[in-house]
PDB file of N, CA and C in Angstrom:
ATOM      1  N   UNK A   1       0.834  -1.163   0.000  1.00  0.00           N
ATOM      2  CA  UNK A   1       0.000   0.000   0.000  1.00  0.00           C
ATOM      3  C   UNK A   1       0.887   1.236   0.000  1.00  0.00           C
ATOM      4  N   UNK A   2       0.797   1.868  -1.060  1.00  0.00           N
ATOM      5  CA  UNK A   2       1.379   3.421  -0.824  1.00  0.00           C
ATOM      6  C   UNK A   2       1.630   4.308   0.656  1.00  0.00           C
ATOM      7  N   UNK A   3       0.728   4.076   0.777  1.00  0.00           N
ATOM      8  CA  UNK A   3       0.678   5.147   2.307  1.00  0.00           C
ATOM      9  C   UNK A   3       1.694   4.162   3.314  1.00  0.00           C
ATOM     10  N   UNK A   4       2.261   2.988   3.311  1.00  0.00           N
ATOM     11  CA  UNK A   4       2.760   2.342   4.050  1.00  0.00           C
ATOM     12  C   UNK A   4       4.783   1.886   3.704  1.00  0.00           C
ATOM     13  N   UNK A   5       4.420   2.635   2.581  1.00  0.00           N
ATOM     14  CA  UNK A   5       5.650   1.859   1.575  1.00  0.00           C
ATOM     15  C   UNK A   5       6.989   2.140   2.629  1.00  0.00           C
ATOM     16  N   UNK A   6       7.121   3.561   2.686  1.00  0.00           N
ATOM     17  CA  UNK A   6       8.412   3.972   3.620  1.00  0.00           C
ATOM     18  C   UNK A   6       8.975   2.959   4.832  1.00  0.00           C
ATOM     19  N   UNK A   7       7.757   2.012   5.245  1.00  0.00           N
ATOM     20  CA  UNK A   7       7.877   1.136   6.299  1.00  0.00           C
ATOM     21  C   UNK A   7       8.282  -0.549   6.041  1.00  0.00           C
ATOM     22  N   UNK A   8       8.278  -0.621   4.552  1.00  0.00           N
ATOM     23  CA  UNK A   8       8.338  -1.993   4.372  1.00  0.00           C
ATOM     24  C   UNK A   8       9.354  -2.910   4.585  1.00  0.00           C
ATOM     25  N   UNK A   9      10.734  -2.337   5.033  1.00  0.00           N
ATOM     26  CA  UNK A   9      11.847  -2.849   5.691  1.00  0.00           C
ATOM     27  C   UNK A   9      11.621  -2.652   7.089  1.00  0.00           C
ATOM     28  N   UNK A  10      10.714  -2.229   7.798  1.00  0.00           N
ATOM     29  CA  UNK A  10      10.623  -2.247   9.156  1.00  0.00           C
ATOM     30  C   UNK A  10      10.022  -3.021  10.075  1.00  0.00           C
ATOM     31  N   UNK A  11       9.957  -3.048  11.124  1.00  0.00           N
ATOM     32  CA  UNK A  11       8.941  -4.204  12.175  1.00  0.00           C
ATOM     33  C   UNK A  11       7.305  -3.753  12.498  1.00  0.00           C
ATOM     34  N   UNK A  12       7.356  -2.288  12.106  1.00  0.00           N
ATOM     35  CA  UNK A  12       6.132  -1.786  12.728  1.00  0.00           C
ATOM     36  C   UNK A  12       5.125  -0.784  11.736  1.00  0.00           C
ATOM     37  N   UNK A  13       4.878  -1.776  10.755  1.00  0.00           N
ATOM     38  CA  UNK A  13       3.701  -1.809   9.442  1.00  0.00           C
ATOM     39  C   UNK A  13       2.232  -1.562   9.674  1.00  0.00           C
ATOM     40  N   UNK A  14       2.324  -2.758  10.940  1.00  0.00           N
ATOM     41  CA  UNK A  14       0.925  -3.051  11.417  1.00  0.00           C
ATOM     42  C   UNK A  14      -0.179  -1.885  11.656  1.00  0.00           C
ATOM     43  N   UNK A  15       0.595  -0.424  12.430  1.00  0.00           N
ATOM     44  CA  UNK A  15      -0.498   0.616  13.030  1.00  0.00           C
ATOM     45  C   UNK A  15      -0.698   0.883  11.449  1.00  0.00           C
ATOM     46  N   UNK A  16       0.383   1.489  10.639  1.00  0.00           N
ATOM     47  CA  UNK A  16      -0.319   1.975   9.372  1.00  0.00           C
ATOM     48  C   UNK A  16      -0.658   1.457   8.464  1.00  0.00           C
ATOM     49  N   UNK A  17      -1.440  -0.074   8.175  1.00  0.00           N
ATOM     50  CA  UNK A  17      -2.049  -0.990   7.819  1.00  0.00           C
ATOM     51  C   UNK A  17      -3.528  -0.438   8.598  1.00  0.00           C
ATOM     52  N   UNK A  18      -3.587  -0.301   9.330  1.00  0.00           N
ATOM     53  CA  UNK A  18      -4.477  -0.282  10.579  1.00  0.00           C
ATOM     54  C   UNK A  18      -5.323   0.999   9.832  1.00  0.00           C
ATOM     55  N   UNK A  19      -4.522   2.012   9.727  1.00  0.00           N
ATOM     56  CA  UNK A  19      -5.120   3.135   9.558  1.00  0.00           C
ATOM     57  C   UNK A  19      -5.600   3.142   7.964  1.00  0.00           C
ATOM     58  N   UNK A  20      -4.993   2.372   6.928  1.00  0.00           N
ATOM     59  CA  UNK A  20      -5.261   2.557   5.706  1.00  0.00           C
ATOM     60  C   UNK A  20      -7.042   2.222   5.306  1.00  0.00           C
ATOM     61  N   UNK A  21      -6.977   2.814   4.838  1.00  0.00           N
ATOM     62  CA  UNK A  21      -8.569   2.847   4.304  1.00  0.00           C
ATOM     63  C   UNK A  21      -9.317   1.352   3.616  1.00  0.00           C
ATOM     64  N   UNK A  22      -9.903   1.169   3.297  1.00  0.00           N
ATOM     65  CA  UNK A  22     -10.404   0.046   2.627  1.00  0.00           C
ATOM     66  C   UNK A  22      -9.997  -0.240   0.724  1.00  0.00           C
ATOM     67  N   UNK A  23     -10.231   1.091   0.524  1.00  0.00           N
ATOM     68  CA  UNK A  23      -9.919   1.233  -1.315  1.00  0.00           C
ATOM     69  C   UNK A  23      -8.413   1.305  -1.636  1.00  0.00           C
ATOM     70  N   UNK A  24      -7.790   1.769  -0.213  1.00  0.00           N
ATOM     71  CA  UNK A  24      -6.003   1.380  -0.092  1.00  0.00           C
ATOM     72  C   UNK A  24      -5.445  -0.107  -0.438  1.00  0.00           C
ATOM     73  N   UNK A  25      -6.375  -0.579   0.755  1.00  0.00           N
ATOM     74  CA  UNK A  25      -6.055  -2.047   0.940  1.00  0.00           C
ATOM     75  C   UNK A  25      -6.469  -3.213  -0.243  1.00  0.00           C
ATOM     76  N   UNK A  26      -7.864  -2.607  -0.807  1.00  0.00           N
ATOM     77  CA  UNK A  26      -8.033  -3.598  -1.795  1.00  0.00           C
ATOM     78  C   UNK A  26      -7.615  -3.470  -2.876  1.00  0.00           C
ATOM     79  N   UNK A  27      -6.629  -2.517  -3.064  1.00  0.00           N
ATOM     80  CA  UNK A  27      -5.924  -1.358  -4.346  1.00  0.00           C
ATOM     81  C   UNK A  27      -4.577  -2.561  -4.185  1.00  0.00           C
ATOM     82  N   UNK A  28      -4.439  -2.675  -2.892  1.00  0.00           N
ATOM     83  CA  UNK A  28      -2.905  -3.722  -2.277  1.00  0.00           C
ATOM     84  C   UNK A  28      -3.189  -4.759  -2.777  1.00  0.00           C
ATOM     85  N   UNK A  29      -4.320  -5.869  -2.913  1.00  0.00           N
ATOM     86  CA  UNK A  29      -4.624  -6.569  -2.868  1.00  0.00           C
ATOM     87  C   UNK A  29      -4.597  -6.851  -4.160  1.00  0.00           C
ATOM     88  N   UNK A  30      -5.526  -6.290  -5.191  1.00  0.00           N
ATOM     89  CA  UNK A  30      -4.888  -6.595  -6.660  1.00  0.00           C
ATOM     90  C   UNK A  30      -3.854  -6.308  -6.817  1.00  0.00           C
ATOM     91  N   UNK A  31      -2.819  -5.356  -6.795  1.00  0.00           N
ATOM     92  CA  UNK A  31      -1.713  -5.151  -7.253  1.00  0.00           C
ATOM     93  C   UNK A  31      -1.065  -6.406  -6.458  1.00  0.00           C
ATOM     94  N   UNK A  32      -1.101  -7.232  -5.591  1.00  0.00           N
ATOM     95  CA  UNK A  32      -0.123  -8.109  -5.200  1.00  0.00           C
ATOM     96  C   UNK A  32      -0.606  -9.504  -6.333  1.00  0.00           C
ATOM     97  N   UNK A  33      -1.888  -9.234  -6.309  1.00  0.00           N
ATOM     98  CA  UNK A  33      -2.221 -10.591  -7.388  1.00  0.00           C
ATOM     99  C   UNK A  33      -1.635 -10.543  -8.716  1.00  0.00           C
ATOM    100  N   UNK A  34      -1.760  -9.372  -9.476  1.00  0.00           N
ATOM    101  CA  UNK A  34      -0.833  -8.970 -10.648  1.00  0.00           C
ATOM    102  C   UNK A  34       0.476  -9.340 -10.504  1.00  0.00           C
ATOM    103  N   UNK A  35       1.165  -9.705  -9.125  1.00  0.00           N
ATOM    104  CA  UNK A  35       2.546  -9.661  -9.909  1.00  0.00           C
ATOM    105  C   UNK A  35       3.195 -10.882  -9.350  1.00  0.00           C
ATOM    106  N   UNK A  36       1.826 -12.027  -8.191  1.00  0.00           N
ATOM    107  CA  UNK A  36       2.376 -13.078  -7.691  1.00  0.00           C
ATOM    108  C   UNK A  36       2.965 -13.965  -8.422  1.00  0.00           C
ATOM    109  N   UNK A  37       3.619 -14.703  -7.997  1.00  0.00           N
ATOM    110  CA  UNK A  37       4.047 -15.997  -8.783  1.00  0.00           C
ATOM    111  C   UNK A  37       2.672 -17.122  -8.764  1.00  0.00           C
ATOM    112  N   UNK A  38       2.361 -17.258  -7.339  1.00  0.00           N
ATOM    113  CA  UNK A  38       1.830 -18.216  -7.838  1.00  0.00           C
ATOM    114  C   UNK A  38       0.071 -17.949  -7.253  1.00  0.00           C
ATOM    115  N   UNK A  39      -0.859 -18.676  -7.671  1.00  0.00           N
ATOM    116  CA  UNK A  39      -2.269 -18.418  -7.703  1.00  0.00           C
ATOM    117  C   UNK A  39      -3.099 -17.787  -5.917  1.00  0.00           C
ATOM    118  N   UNK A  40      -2.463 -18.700  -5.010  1.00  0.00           N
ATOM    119  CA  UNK A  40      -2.914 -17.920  -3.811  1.00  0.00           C
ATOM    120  C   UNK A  40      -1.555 -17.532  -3.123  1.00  0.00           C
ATOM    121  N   UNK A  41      -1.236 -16.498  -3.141  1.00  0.00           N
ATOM    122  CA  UNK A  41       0.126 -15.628  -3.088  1.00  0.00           C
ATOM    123  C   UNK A  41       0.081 -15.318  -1.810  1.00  0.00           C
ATOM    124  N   UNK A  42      -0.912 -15.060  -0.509  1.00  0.00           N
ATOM    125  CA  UNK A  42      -0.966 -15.363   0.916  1.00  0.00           C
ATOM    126  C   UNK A  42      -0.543 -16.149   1.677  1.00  0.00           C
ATOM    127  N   UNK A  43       0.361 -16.011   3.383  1.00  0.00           N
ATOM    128  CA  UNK A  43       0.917 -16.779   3.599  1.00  0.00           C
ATOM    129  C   UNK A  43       1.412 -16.062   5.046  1.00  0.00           C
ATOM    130  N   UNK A  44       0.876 -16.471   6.065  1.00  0.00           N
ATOM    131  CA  UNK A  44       1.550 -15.897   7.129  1.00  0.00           C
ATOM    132  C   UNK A  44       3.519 -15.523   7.118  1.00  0.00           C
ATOM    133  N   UNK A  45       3.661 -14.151   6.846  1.00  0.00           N
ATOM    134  CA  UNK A  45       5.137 -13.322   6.701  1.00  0.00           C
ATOM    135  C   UNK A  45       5.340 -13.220   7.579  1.00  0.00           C
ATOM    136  N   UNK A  46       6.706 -13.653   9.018  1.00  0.00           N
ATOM    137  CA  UNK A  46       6.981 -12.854   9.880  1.00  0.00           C
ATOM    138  C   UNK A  46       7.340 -12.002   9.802  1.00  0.00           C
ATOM    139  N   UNK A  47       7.227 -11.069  10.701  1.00  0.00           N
ATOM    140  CA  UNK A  47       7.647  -9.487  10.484  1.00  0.00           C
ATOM    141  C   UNK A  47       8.568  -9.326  11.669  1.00  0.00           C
ATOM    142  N   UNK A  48       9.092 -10.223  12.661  1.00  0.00           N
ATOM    143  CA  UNK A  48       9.176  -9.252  13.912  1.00  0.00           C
ATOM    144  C   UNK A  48       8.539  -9.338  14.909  1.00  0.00           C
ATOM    145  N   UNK A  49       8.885  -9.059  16.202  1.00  0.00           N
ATOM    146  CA  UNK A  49       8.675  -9.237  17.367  1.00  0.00           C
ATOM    147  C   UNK A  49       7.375  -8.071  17.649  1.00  0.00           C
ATOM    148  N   UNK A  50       7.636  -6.937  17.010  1.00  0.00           N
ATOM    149  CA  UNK A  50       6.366  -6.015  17.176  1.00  0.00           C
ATOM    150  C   UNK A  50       5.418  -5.400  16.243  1.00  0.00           C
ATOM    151  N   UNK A  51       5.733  -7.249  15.464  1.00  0.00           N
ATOM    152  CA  UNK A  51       4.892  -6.883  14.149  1.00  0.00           C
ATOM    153  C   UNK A  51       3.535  -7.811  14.480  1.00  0.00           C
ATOM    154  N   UNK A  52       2.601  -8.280  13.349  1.00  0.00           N
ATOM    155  CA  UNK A  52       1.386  -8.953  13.257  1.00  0.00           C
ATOM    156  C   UNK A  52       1.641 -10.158  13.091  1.00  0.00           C
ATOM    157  N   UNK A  53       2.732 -10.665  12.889  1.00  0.00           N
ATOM    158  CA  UNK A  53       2.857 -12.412  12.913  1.00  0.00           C
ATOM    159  C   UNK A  53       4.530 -11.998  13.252  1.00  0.00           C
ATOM    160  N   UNK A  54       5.310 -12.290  14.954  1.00  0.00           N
ATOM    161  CA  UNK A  54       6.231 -11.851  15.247  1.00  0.00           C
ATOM    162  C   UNK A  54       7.292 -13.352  14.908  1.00  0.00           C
ATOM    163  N   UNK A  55       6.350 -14.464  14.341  1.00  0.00           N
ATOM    164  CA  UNK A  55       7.327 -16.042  14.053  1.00  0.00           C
ATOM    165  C   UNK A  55       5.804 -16.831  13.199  1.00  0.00           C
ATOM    166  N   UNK A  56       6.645 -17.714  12.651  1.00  0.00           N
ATOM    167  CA  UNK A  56       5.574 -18.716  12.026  1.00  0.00           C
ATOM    168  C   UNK A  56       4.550 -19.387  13.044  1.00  0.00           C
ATOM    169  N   UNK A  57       3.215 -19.513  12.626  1.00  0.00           N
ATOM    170  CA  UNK A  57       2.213 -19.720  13.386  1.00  0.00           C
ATOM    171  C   UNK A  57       2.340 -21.097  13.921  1.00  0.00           C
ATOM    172  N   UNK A  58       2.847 -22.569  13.381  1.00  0.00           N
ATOM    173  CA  UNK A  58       3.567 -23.150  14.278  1.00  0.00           C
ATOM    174  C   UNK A  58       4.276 -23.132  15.266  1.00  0.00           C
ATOM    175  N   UNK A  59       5.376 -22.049  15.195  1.00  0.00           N
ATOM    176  CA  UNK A  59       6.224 -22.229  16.073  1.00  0.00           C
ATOM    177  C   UNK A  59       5.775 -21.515  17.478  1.00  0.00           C
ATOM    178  N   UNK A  60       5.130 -20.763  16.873  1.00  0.00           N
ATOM    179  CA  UNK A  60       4.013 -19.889  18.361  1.00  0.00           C
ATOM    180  C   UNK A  60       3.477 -20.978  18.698  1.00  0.00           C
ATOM    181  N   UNK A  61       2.538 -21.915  18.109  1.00  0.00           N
ATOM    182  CA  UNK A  61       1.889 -22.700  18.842  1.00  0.00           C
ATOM    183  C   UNK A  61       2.428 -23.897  19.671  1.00  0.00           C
ATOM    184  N   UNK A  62       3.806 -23.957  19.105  1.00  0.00           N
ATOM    185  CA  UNK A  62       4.214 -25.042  19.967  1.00  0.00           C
ATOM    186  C   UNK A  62       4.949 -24.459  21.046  1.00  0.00           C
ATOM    187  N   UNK A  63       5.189 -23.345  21.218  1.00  0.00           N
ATOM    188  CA  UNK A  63       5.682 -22.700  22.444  1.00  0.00           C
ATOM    189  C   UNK A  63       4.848 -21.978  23.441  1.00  0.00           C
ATOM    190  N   UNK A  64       3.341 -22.167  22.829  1.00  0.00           N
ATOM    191  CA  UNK A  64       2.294 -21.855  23.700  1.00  0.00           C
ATOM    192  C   UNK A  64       1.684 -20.553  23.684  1.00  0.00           C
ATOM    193  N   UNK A  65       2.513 -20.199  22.656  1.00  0.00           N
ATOM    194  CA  UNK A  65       2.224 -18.454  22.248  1.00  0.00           C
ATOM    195  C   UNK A  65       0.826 -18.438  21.487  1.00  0.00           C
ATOM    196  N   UNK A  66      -0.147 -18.213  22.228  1.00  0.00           N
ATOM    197  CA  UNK A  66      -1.841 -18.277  21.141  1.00  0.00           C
ATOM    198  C   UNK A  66      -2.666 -18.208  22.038  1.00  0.00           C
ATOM    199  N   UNK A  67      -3.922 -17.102  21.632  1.00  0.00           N
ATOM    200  CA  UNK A  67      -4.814 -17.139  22.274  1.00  0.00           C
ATOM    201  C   UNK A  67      -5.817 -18.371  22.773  1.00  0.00           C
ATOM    202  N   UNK A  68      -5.889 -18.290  24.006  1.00  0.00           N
ATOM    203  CA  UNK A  68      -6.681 -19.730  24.676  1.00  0.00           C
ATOM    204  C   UNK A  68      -8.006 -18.910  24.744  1.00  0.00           C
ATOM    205  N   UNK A  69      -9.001 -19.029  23.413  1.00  0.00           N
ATOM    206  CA  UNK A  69     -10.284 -18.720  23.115  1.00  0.00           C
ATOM    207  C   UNK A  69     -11.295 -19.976  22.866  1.00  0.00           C
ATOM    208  N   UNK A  70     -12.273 -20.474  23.202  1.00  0.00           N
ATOM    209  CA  UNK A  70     -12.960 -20.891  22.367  1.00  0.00           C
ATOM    210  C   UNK A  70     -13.529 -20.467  21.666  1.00  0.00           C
ATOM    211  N   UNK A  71     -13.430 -21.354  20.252  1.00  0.00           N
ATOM    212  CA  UNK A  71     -13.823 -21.685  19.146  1.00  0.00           C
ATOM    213  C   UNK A  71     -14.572 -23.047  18.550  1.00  0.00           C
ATOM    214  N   UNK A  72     -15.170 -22.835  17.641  1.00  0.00           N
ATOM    215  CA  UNK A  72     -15.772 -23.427  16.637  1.00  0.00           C
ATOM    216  C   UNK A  72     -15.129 -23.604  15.264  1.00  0.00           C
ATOM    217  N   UNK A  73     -14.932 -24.982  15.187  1.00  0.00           N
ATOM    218  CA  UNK A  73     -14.392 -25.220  13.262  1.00  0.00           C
ATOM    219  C   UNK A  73     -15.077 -26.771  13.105  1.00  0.00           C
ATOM    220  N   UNK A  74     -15.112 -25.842  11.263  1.00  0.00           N
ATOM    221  CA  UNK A  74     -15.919 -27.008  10.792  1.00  0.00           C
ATOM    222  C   UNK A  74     -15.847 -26.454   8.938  1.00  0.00           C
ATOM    223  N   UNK A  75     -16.908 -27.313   8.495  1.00  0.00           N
ATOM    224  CA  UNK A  75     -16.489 -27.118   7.224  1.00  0.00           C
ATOM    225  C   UNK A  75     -17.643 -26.507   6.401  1.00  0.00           C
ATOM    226  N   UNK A  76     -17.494 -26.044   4.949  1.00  0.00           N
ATOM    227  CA  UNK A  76     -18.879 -25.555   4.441  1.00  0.00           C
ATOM    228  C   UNK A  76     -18.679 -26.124   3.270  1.00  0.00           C
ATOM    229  N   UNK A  77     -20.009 -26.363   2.683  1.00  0.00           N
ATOM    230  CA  UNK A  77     -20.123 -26.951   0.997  1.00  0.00           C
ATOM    231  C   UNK A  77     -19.485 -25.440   0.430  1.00  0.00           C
ATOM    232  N   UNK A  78     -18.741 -25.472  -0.750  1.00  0.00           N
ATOM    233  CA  UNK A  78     -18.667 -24.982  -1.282  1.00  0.00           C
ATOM    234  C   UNK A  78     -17.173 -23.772  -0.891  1.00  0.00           C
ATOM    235  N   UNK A  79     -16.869 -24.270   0.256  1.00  0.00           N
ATOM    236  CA  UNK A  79     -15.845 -23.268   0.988  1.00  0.00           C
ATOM    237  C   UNK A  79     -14.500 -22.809   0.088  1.00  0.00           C
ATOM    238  N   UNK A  80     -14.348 -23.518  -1.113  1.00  0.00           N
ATOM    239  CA  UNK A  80     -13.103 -23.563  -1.666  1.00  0.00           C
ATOM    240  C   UNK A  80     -13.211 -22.217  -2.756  1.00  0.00           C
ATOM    241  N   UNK A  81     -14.128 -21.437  -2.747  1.00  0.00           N
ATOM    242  CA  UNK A  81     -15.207 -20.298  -3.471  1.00  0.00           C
ATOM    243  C   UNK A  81     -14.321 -19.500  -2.803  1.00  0.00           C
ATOM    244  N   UNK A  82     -13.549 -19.073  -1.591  1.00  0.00           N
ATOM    245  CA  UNK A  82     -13.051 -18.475  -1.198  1.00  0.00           C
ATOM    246  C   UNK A  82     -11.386 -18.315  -1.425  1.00  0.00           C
ATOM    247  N   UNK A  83     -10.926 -19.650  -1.953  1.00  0.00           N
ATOM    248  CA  UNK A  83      -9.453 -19.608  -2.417  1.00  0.00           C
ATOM    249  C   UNK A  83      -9.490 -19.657  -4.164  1.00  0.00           C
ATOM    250  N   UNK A  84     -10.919 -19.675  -4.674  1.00  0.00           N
ATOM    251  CA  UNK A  84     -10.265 -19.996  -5.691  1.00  0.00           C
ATOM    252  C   UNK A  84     -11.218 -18.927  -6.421  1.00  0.00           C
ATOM    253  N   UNK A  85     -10.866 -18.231  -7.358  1.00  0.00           N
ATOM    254  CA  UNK A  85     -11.639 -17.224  -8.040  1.00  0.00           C
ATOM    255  C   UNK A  85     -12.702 -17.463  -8.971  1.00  0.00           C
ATOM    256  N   UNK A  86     -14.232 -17.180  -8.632  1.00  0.00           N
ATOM    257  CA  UNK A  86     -15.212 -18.031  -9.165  1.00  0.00           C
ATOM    258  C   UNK A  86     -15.175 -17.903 -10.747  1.00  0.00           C
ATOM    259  N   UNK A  87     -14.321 -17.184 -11.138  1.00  0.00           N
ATOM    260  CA  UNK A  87     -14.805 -16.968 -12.946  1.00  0.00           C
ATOM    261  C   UNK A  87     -13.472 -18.085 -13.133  1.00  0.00           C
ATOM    262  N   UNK A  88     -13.131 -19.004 -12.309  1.00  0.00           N
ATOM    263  CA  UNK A  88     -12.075 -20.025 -12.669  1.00  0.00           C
ATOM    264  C   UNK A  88     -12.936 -21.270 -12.867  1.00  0.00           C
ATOM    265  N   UNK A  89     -13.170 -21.853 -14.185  1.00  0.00           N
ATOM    266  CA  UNK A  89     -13.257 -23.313 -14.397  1.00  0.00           C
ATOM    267  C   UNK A  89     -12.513 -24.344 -13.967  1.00  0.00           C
ATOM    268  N   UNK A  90     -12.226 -25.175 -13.340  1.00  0.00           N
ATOM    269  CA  UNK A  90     -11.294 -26.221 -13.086  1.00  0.00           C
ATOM    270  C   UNK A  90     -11.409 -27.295 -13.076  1.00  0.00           C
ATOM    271  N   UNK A  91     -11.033 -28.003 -13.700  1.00  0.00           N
ATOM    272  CA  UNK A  91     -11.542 -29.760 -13.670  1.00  0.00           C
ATOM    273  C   UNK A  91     -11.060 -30.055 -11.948  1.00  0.00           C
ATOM    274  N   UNK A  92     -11.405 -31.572 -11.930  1.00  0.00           N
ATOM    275  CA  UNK A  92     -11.473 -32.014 -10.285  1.00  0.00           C
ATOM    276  C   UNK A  92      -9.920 -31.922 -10.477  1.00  0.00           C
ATOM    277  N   UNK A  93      -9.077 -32.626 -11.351  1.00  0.00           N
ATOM    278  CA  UNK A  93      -7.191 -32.587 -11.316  1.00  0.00           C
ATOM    279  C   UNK A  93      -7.092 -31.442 -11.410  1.00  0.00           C
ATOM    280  N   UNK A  94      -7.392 -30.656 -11.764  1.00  0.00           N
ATOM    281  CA  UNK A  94      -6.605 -29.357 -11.645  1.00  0.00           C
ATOM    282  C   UNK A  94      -6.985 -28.610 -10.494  1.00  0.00           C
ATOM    283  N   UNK A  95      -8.111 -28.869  -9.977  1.00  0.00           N
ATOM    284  CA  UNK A  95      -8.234 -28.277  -8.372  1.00  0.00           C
ATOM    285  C   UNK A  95      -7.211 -28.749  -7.501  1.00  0.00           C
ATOM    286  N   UNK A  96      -6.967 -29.930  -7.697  1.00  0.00           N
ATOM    287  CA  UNK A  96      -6.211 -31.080  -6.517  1.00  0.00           C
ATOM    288  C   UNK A  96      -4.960 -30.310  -6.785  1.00  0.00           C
ATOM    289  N   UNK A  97      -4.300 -30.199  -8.170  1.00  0.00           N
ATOM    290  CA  UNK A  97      -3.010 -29.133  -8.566  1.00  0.00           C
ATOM    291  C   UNK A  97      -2.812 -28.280  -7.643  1.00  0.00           C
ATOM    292  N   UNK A  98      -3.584 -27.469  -8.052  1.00  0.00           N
ATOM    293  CA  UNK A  98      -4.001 -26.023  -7.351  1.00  0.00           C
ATOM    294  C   UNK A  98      -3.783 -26.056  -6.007  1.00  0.00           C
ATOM    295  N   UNK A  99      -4.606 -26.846  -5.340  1.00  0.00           N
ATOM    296  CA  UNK A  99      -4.811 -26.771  -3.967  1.00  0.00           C
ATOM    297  C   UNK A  99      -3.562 -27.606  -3.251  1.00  0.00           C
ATOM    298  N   UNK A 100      -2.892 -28.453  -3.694  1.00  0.00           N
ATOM    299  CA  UNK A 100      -1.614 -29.033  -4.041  1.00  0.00           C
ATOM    300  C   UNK A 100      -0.127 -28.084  -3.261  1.00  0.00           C
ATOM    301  N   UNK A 101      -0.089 -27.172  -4.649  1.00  0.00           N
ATOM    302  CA  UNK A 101       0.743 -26.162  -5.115  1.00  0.00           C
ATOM    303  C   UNK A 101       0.694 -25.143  -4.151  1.00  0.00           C
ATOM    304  N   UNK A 102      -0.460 -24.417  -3.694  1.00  0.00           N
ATOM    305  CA  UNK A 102      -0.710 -23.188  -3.267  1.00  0.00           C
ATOM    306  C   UNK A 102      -1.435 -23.642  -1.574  1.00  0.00           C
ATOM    307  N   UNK A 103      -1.835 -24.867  -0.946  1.00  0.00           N
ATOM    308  CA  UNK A 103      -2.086 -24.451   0.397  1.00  0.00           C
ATOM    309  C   UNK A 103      -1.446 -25.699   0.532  1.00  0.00           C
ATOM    310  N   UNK A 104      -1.452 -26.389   0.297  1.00  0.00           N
ATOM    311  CA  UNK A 104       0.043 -27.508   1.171  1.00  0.00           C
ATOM    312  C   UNK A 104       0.657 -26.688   2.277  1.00  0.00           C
ATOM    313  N   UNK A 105       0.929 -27.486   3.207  1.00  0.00           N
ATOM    314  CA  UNK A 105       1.365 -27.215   4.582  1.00  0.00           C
ATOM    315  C   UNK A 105       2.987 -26.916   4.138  1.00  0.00           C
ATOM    316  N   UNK A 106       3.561 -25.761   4.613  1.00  0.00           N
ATOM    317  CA  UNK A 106       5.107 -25.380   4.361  1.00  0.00           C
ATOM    318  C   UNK A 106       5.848 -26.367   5.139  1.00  0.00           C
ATOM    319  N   UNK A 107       6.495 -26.579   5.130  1.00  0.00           N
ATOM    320  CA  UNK A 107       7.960 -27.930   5.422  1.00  0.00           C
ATOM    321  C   UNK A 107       9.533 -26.955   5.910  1.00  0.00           C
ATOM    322  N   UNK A 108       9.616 -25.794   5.441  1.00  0.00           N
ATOM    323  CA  UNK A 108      10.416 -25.072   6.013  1.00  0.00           C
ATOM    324  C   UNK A 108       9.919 -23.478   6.077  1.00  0.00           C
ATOM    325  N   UNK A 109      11.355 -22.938   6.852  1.00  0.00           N
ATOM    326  CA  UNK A 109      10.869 -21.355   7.062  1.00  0.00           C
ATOM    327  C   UNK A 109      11.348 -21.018   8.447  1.00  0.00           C
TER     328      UNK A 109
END
């Protein structure tokens, strides 16, 4: 996001993320899709100790670092509407690709 750029080598993004507007953010949002490599280009980034993800969300969890909330999970017909862009046709193999390629569990980092 423009309004944030000066900060993008830094730890502390998060407040002016915070403050950016909505037409900022979704302005961020295509422009990151335009130039990803690959189809879902999202991915928990550490930033830092006084950033919004200060280590990989594993490694917080195995050190106990996470909110103790209850919750609810479960699944929805059709939930994959959300990773995958509906004007996308895909045969069943090329979903499995897709979903393969782009949310497979990371192995390093």
């Amino acid at each position: 996001m423009s309004s944030c750029e000066e900060l993008v080598t830094t730890t502390v993004t998060f407040d002016c993320i915070r403050r950016a507007n909505t037409s900022e953010v979704f302005e961020g949002l295509l422009n990151s899709f335009a130039v990803a490599d690959e189809l879902f280009p999202f991915g928990p980034t550490p930033d830092g100790p006084r950033g919004l993800f200060p280590d990989f969300p594993s490694r917080l969890f195995s050190q106990g670092m996470f909110a103790r909330l209850p919750f609810i999970a479960g699944t929805n017909l059709d939930e994959d509407n959300l990773f995958v862009r509906p004007t996308i046709n895909l045969t069943e193999d090329e979903e499995t690709a897709y979903f393969a390629a782009n949310l497979a569990a990371r192995t390093s980092g």
